[in-house]
Protein backbone atom coordinates (compact mmCIF):
# COMPACT_ATOMS: atom_id res chain seq x y z
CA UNK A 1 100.66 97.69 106.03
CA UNK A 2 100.20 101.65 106.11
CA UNK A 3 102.44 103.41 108.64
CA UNK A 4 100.56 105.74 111.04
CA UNK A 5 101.81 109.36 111.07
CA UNK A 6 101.05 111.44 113.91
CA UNK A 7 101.88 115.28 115.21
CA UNK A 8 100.87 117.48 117.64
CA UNK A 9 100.42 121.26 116.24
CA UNK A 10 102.58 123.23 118.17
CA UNK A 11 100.08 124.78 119.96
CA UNK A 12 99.26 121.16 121.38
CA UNK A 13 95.42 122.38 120.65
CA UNK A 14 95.23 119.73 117.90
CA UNK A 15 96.58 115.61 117.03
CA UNK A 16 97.10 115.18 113.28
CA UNK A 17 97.18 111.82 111.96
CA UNK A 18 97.84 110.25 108.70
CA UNK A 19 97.77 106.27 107.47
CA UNK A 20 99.92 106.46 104.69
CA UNK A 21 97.40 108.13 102.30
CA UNK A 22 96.55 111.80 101.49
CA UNK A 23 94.18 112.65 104.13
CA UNK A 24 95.24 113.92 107.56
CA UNK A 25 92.93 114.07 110.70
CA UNK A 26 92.34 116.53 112.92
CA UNK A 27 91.73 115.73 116.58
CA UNK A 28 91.02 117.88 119.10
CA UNK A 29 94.40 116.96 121.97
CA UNK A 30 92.06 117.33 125.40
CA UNK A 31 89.25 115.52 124.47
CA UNK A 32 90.44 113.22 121.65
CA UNK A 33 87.50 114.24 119.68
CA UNK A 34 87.06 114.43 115.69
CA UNK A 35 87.78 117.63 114.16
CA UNK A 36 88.10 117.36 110.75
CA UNK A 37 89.80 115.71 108.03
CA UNK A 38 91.93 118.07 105.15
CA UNK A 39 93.78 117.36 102.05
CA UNK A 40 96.39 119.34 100.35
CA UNK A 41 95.67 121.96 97.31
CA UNK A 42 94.90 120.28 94.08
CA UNK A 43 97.04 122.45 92.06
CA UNK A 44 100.21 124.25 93.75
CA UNK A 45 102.66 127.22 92.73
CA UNK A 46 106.32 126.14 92.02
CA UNK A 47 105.42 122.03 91.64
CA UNK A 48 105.82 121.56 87.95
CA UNK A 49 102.25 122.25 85.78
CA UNK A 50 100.08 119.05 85.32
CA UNK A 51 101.17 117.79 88.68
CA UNK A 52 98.59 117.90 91.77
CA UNK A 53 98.53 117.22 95.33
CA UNK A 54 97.38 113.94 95.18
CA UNK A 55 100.47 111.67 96.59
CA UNK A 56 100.61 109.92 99.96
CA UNK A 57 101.61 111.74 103.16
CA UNK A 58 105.03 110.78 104.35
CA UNK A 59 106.01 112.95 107.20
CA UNK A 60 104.70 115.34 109.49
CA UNK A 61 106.92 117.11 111.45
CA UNK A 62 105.40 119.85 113.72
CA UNK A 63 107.94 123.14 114.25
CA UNK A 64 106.96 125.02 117.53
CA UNK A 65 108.64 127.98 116.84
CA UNK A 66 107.32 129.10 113.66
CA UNK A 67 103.77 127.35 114.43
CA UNK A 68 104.08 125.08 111.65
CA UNK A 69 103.75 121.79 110.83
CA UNK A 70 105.87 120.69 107.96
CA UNK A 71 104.10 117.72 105.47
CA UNK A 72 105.99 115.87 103.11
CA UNK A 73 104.60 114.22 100.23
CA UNK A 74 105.23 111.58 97.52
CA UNK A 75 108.56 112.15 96.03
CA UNK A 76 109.73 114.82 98.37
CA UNK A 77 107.42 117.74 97.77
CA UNK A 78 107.91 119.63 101.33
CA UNK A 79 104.81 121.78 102.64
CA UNK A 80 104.30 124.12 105.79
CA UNK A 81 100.95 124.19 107.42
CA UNK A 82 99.83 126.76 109.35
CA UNK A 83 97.20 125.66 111.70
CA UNK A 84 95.26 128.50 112.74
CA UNK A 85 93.62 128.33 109.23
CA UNK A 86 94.84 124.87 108.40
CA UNK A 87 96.81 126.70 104.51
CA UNK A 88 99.68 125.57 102.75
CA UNK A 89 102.41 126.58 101.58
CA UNK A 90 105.19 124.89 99.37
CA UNK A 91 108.33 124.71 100.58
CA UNK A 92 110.40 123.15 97.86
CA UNK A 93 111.65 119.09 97.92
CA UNK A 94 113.11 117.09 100.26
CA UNK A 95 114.04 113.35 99.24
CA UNK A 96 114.84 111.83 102.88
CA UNK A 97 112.27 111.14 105.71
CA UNK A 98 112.11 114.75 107.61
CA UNK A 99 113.35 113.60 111.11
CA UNK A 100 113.73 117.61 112.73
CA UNK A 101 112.70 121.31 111.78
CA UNK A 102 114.97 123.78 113.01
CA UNK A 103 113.25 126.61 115.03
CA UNK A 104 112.94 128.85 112.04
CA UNK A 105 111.47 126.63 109.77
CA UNK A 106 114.41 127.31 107.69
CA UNK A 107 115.97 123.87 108.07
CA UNK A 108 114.89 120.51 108.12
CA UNK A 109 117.09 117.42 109.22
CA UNK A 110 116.39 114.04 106.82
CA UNK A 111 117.76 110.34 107.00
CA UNK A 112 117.41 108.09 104.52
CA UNK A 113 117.72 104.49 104.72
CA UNK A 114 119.47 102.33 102.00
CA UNK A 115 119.58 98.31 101.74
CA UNK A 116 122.91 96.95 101.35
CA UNK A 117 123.08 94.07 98.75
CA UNK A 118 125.72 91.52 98.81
């Protein structure tokens, strides 16, 4: 089963969505229309050479102060969108699910669930 991720921009303008693979949705908020569907860049500064975008979306976390939306990605790699021309930009690696951005964009609360085994 792929988990459905879904963010307003923080305009409120757009609805992204995401099922679990690399792809996000655009949808336009007031009329529920189709926008457009992006990917992230195949090859990105400060993620290790040989590596490329390709992983599965795992968060996105929209930040309404900085106009961001923050994207996480396979094992942690952290991205900020910017919406009004839909770039990114790496932000370094977080390992827990991004649950909060703080208003700055400087922050970003995680949790991370572990199984206990007896």
């Amino acid at each position: 089963t792929r988990n459905q991720l879904v963010a307003f921009t923080p305009d409120a303008k757009h609805l992204l969505t995401c099922d679990g693979g690399f792809r996000i949705q655009v949808w336009d908020a007031a009329t529920g229309k189709w926008v457009r569907s992006f990917t992230g860049p195949e090859k990105v500064d400060g993620i290790p050479k040989g590596e490329t975008f390709r992983y599965d979306v795992s968060d996105l976390v929209a930040c309404h102060e900085a106009g961001m939306v923050f994207v996480r990605v396979g094992s942690g790699y952290c991205f900020r969108i910017d919406p009004a021309d839909w770039s990114w930009a790496f932000a370094g690696q977080v390992f827990g699910d991004i649950t909060a951005v703080s208003g700055d964009a400087r922050f970003v609360a995680t949790h991370e669930n572990y199984d206990a085994l007896y």
